[in-house]
N, C-alpha and C. Protein backbone atom coordinates (compact mmCIF):
# COMPACT_ATOMS: atom_id res chain seq x y z
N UNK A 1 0.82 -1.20 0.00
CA UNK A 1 0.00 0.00 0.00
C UNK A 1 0.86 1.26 0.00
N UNK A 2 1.96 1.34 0.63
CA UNK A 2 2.86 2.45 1.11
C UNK A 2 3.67 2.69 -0.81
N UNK A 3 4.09 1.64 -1.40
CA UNK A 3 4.50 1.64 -2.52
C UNK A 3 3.61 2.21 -3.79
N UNK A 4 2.12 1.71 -3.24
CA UNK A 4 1.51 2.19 -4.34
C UNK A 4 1.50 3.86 -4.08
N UNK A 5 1.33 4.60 -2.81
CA UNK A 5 1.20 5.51 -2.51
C UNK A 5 2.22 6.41 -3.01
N UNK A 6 3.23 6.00 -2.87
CA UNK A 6 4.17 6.60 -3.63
C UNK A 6 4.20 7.48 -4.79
N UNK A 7 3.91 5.81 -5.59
CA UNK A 7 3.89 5.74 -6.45
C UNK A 7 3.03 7.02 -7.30
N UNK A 8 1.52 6.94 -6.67
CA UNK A 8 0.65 7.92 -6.75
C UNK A 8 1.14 8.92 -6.69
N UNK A 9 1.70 9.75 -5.57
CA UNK A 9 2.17 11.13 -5.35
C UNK A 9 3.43 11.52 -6.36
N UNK A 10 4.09 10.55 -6.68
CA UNK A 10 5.35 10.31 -7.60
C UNK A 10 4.66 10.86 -9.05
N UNK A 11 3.77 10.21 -9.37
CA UNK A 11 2.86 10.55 -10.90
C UNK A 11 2.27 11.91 -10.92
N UNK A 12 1.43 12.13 -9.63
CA UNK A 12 0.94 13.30 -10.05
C UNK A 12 1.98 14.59 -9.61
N UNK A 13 2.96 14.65 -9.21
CA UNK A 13 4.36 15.57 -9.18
C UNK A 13 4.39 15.54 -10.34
N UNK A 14 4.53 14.43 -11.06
CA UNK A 14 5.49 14.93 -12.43
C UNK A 14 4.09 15.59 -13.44
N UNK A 15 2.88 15.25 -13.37
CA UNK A 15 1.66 15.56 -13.95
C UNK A 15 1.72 17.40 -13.27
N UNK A 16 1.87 17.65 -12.65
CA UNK A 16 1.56 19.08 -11.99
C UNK A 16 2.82 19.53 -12.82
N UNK A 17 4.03 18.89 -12.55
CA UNK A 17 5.11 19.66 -13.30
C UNK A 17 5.19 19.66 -15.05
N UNK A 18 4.43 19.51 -15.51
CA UNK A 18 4.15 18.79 -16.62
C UNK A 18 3.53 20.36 -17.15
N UNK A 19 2.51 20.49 -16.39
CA UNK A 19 1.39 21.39 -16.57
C UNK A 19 1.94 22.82 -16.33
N UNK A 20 3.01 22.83 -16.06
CA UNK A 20 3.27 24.76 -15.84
C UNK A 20 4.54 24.84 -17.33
N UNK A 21 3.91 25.42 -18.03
CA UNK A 21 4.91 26.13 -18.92
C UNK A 21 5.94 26.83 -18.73
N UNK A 22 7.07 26.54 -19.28
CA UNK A 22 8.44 27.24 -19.12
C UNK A 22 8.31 28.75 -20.12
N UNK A 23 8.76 29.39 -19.46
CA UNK A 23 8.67 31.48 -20.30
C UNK A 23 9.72 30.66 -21.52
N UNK A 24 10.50 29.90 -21.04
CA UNK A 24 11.63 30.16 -21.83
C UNK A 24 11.36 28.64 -23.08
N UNK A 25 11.60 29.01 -24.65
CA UNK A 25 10.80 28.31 -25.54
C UNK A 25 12.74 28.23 -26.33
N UNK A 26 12.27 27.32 -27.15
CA UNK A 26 13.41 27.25 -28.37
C UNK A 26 12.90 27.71 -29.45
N UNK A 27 14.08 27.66 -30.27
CA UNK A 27 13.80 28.30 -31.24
C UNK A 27 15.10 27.44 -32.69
N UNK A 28 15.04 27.22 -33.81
CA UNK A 28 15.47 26.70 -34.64
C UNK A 28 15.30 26.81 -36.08
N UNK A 29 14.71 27.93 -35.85
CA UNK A 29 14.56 28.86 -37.54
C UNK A 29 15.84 29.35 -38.16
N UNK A 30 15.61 30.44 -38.87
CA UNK A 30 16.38 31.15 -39.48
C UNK A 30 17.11 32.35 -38.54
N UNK A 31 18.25 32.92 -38.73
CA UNK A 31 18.77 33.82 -37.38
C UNK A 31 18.27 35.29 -37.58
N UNK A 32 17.72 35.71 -36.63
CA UNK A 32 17.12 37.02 -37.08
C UNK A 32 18.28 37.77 -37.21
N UNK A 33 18.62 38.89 -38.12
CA UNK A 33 19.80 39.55 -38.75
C UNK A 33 19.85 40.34 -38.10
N UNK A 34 17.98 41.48 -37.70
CA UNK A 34 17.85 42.66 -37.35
C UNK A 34 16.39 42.54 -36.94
N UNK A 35 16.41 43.44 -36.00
CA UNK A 35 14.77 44.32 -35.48
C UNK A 35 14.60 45.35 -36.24
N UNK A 36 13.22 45.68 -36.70
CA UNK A 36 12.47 46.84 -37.35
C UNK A 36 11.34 47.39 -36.36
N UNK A 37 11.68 48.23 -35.59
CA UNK A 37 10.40 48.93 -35.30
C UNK A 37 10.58 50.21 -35.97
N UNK A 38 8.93 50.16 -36.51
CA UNK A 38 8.27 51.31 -36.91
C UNK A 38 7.07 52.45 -36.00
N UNK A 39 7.80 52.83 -35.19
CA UNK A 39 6.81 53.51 -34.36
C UNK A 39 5.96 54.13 -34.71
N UNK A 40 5.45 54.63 -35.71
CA UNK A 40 4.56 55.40 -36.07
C UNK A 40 3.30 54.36 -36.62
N UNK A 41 3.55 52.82 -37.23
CA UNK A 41 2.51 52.06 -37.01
C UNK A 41 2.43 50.98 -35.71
N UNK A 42 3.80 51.35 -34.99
CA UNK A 42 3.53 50.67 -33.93
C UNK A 42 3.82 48.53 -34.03
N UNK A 43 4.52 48.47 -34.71
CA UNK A 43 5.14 47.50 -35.64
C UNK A 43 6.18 46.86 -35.14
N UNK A 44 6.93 45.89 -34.77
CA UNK A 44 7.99 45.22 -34.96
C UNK A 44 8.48 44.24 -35.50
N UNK A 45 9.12 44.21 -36.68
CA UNK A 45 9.41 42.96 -37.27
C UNK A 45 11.00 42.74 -37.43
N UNK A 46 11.01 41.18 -36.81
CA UNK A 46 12.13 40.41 -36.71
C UNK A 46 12.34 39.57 -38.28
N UNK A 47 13.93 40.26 -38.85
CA UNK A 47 14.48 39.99 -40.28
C UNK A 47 15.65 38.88 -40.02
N UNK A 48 15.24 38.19 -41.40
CA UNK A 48 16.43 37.43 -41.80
C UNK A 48 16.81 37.81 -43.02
N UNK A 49 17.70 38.70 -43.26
CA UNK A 49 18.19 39.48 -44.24
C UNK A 49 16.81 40.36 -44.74
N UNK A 50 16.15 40.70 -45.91
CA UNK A 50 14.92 40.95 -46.24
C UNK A 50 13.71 40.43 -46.31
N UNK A 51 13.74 39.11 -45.23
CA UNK A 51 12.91 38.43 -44.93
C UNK A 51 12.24 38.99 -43.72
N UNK A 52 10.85 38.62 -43.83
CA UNK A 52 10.32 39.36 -42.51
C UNK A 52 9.66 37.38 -41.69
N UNK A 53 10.41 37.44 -40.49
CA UNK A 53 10.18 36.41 -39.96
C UNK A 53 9.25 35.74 -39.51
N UNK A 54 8.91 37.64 -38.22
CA UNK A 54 7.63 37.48 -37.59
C UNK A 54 7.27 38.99 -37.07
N UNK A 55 6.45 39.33 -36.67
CA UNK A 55 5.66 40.80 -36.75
C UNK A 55 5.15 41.21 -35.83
N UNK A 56 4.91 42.01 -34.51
CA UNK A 56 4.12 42.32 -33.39
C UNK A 56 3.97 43.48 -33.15
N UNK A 57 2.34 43.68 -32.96
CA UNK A 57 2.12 45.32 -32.13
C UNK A 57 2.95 45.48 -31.34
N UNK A 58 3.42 46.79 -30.98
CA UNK A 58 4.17 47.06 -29.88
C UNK A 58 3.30 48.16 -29.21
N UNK A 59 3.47 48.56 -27.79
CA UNK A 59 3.62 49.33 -27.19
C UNK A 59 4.74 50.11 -27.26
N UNK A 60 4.50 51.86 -26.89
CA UNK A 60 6.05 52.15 -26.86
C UNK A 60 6.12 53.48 -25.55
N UNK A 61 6.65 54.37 -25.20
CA UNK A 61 6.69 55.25 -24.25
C UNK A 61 5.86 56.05 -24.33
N UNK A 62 5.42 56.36 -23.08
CA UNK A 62 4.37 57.49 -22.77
C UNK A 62 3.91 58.63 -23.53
N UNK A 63 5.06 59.20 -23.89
CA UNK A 63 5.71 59.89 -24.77
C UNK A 63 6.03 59.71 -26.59
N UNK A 64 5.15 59.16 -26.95
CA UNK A 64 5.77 58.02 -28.40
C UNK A 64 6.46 59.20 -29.16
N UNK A 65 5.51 59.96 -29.83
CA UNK A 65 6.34 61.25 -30.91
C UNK A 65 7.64 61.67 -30.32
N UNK A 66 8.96 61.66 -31.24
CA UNK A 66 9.88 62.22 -31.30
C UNK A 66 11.16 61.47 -30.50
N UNK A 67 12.64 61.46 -30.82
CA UNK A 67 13.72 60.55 -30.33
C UNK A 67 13.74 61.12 -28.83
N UNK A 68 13.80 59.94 -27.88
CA UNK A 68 14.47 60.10 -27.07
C UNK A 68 15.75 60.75 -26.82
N UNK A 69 15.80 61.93 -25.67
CA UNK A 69 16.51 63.06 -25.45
C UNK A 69 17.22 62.88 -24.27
N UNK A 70 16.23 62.63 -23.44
CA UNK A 70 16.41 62.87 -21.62
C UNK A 70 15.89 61.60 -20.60
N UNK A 71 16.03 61.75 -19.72
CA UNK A 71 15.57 60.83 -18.86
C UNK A 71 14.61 61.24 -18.12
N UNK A 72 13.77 60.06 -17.87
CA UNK A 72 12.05 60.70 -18.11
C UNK A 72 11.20 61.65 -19.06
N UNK A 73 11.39 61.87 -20.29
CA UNK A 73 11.21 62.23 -20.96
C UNK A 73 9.80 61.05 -21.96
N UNK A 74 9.81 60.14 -21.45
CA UNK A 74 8.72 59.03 -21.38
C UNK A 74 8.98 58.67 -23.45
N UNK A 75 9.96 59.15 -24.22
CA UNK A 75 10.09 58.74 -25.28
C UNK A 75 11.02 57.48 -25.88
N UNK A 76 10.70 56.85 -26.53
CA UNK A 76 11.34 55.65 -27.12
C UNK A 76 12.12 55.74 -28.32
N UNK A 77 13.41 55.99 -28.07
CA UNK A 77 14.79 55.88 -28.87
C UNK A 77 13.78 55.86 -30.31
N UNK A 78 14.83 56.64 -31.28
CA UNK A 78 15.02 56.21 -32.89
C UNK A 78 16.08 56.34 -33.55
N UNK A 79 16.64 55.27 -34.32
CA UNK A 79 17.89 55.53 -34.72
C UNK A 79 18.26 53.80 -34.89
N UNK A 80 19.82 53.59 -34.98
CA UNK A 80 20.08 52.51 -34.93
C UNK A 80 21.32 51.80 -33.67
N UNK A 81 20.91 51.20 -33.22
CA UNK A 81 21.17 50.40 -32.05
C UNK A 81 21.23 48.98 -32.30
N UNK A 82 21.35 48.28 -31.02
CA UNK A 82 21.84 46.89 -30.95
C UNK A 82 21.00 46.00 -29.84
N UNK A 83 21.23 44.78 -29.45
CA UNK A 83 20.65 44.08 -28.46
C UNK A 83 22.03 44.13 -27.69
N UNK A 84 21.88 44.43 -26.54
CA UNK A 84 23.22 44.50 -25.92
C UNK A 84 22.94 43.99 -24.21
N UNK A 85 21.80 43.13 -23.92
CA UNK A 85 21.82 42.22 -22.75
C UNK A 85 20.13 41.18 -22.75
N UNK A 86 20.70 40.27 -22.13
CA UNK A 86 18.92 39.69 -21.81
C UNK A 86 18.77 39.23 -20.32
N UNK A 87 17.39 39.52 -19.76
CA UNK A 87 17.27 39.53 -18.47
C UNK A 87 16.07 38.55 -18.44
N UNK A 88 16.64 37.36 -17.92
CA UNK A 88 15.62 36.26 -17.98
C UNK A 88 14.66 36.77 -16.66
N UNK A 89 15.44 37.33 -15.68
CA UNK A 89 14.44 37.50 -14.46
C UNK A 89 13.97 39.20 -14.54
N UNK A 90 13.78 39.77 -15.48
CA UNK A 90 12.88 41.22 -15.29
C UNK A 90 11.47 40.83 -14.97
N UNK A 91 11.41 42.41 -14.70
CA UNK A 91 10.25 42.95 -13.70
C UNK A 91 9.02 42.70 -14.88
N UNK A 92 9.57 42.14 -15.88
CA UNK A 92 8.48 42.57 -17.14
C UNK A 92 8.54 41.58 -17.73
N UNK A 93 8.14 40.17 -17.51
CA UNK A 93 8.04 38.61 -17.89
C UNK A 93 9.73 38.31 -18.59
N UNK A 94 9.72 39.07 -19.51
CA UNK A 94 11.70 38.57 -20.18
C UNK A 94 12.13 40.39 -20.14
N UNK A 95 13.10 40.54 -21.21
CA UNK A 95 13.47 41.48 -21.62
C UNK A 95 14.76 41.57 -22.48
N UNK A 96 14.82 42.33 -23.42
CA UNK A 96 16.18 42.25 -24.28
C UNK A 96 16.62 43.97 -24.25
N UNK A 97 18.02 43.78 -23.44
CA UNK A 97 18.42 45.51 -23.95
C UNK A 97 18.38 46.31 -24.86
N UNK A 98 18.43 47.30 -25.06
CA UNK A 98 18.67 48.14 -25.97
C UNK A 98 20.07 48.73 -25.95
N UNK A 99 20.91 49.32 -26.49
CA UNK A 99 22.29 49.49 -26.49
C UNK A 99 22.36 51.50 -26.35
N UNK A 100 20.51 51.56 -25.94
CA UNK A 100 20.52 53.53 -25.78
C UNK A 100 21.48 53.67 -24.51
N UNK A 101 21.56 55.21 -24.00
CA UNK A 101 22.06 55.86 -24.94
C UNK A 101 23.32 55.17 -25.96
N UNK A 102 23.69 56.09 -27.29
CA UNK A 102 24.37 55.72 -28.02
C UNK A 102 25.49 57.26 -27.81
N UNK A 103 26.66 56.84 -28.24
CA UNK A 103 27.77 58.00 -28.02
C UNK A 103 26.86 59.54 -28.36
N UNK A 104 26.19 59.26 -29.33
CA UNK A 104 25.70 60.84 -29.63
C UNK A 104 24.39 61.20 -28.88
N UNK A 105 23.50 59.94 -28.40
CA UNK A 105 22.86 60.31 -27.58
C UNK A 105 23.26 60.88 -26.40
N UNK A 106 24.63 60.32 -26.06
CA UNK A 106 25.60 60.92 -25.00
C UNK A 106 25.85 62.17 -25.08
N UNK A 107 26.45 62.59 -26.11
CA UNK A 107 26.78 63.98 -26.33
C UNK A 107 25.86 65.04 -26.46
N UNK A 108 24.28 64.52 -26.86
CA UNK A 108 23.22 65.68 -27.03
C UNK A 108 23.04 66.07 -25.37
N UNK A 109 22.53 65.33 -25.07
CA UNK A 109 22.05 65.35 -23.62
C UNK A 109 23.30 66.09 -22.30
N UNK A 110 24.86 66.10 -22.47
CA UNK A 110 25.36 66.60 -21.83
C UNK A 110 25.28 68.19 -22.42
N UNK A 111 25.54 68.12 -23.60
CA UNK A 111 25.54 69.52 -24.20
C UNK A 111 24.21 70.36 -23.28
N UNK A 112 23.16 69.45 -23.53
CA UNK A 112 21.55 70.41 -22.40
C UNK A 112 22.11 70.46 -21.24
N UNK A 113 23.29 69.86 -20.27
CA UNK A 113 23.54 69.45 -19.29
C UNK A 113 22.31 68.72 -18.42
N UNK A 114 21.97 67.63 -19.00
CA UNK A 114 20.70 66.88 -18.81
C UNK A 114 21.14 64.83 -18.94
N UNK A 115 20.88 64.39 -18.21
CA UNK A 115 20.83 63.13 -18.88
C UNK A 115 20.20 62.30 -19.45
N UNK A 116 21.13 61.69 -20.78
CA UNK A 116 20.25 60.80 -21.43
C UNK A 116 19.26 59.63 -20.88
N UNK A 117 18.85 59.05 -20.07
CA UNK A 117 18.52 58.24 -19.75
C UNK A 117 18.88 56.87 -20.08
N UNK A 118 18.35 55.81 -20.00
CA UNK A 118 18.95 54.43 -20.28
C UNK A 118 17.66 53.01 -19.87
N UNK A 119 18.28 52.13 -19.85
CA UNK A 119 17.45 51.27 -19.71
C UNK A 119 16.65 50.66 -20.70
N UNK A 120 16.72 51.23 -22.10
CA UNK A 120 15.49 50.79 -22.97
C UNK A 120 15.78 49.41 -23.15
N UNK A 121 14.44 48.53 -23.36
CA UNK A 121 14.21 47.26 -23.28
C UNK A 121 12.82 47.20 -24.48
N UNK A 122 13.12 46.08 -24.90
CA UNK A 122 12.13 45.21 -25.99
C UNK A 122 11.51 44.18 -24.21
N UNK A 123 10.42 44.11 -23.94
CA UNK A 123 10.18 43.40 -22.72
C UNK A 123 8.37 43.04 -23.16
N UNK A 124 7.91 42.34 -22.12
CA UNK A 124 6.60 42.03 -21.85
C UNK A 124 6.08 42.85 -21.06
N UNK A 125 4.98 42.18 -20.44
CA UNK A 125 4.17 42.90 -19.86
C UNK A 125 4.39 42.83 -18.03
N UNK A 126 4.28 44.08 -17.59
CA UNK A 126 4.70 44.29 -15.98
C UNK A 126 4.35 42.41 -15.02
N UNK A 127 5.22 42.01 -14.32
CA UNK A 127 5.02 40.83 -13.88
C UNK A 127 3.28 41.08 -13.01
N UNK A 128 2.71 40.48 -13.39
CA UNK A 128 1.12 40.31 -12.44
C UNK A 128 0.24 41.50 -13.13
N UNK A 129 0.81 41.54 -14.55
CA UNK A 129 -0.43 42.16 -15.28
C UNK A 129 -0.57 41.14 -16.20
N UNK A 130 -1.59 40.92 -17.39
CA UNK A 130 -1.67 39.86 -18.15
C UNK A 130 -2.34 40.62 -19.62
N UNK A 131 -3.09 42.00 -19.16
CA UNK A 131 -3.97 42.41 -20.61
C UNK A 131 -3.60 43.49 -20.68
N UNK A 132 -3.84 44.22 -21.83
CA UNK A 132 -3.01 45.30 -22.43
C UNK A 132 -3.55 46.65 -22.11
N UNK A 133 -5.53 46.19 -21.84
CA UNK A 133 -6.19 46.94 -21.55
C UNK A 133 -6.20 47.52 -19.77
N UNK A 134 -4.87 46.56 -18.83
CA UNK A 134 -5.02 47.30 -17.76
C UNK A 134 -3.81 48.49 -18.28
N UNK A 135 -3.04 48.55 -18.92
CA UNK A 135 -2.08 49.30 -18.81
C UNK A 135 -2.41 50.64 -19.48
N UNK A 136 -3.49 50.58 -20.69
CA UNK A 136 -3.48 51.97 -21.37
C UNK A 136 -2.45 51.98 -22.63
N UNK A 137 -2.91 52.46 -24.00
CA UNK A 137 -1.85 52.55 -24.71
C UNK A 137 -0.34 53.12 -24.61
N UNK A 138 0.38 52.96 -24.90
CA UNK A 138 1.82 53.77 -25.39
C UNK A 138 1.82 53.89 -23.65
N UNK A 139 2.31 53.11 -22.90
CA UNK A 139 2.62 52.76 -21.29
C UNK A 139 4.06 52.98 -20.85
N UNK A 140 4.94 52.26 -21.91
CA UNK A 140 6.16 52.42 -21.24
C UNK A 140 6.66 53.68 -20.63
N UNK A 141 8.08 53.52 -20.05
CA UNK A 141 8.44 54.77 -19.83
C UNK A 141 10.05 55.17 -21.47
N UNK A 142 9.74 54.23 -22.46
CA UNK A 142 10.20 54.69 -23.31
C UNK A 142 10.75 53.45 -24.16
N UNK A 143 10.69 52.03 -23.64
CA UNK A 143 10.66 50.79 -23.85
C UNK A 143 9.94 50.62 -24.96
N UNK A 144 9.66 49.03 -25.69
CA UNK A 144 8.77 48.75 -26.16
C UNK A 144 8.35 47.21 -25.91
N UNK A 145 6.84 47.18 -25.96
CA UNK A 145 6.75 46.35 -25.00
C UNK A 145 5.34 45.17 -26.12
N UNK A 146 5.66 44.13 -26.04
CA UNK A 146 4.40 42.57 -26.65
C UNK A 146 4.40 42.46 -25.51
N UNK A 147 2.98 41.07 -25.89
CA UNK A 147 2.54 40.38 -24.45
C UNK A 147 3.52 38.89 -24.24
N UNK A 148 2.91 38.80 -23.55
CA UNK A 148 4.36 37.72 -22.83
C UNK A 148 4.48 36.79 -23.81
N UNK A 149 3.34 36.02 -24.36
CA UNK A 149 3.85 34.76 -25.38
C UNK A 149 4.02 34.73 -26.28
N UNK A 150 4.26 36.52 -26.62
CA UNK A 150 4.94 36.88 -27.91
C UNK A 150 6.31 37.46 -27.80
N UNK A 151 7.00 37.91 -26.80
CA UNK A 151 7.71 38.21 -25.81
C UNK A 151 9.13 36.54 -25.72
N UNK A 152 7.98 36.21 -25.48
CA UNK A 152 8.75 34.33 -25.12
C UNK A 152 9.44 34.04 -26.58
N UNK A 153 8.39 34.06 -27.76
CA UNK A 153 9.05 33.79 -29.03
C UNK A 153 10.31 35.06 -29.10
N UNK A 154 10.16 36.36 -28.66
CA UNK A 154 11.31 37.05 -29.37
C UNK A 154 12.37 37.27 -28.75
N UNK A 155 12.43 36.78 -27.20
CA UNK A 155 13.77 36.08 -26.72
C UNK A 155 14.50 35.16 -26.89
N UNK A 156 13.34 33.96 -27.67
CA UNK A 156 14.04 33.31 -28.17
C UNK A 156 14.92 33.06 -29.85
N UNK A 157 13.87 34.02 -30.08
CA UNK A 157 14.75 33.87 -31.42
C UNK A 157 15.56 34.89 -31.40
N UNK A 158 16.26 35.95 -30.55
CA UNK A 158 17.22 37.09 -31.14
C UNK A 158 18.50 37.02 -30.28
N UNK A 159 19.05 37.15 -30.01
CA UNK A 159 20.44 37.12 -30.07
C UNK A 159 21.00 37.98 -29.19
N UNK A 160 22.17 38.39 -28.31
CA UNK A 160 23.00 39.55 -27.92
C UNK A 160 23.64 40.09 -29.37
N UNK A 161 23.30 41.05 -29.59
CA UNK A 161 24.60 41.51 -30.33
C UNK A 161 23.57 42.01 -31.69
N UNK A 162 22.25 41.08 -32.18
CA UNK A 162 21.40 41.87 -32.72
C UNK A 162 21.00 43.25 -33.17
N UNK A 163 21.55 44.01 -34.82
CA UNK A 163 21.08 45.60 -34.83
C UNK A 163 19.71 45.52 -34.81
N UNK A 164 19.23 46.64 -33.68
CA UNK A 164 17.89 47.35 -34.04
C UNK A 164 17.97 48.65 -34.59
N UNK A 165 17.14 48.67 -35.59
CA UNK A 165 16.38 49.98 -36.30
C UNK A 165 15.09 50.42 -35.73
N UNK A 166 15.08 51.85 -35.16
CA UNK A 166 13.97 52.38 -34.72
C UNK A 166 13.52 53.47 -35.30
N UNK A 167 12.51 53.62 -36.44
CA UNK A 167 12.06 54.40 -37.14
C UNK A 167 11.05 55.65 -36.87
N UNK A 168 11.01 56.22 -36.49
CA UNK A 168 10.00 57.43 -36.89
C UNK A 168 8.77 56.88 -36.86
């Protein structure tokens, strides 16, 4: 009896563990080359050379119109940049850096004697939110942001070291 019992609690452990999905997915496509966001339709698409891979609304900063300047300035970088970290444990289901400021973003912002700010992230959605409609459009504070299980695919398919293009 003690064996079968086991046995029982033994099965449904691995049945419970079975049942919770991992954030973190594979991936075995083609290598994405580059990011395209188009902020003005609010767009991101992941390239393999002039191939468009895969495509997602984005969210973007509070602030959407015009390049990021300053810190708190609630706007989302334009220009060209890189993936330059990934944070399996952010505050925001995944996240992939952004490589802002860039030397000249450096240099505008001291010239105001102001700072550029930092931090921009390609990320999900705030941990213990789930819909788009609690947050309000254009939310970030200058980020851009999918929902998590679209989020999951684009950590997995991109890379450190990845150029992003951020358009107008």
């Amino acid at each position: 009896m003690l064996k079968r019992r086991q046995l029982l609690l033994s099965m449904a452990a691995m049945g419970l563990a079975n049942c919770s999905r991992s954030k973190f997915q594979s991936y075995e496509g083609p290598e994405v080359t580059q990011i395209i966001i188009e902020k003005d339709r609010r767009l991101m698409f992941l390239m393999n050379e002039q191939n468009v891979l895969e495509h997602f609304e984005v969210e973007l900063g509070f602030t959407a119109d015009g390049h990021k300047q300053f810190e708190g300035d609630g706007k989302t970088p334009e220009g060209h940049y890189f993936i330059d970290r990934r944070n399996p444990k952010s505050a925001f289901h995944l996240s992939l850096g952004i490589s802002y400021p860039n030397r000249a973003d450096r240099r505008f912002a001291a010239a105001a004697g102001k700072n550029p700010g930092g931090d921009i992230f390609i990320h999900g959605r705030p941990n213990g939110v789930r819909k788009r409609k609690d947050l309000g459009p254009d939310w970030t504070a200058g980020c851009i942001s999918v929902n998590n299980k679209e989020m999951e695919l684009v950590y997995a398919m991109v890379r450190t070291g990845t150029p992003i293009y951020i358009a107008a």
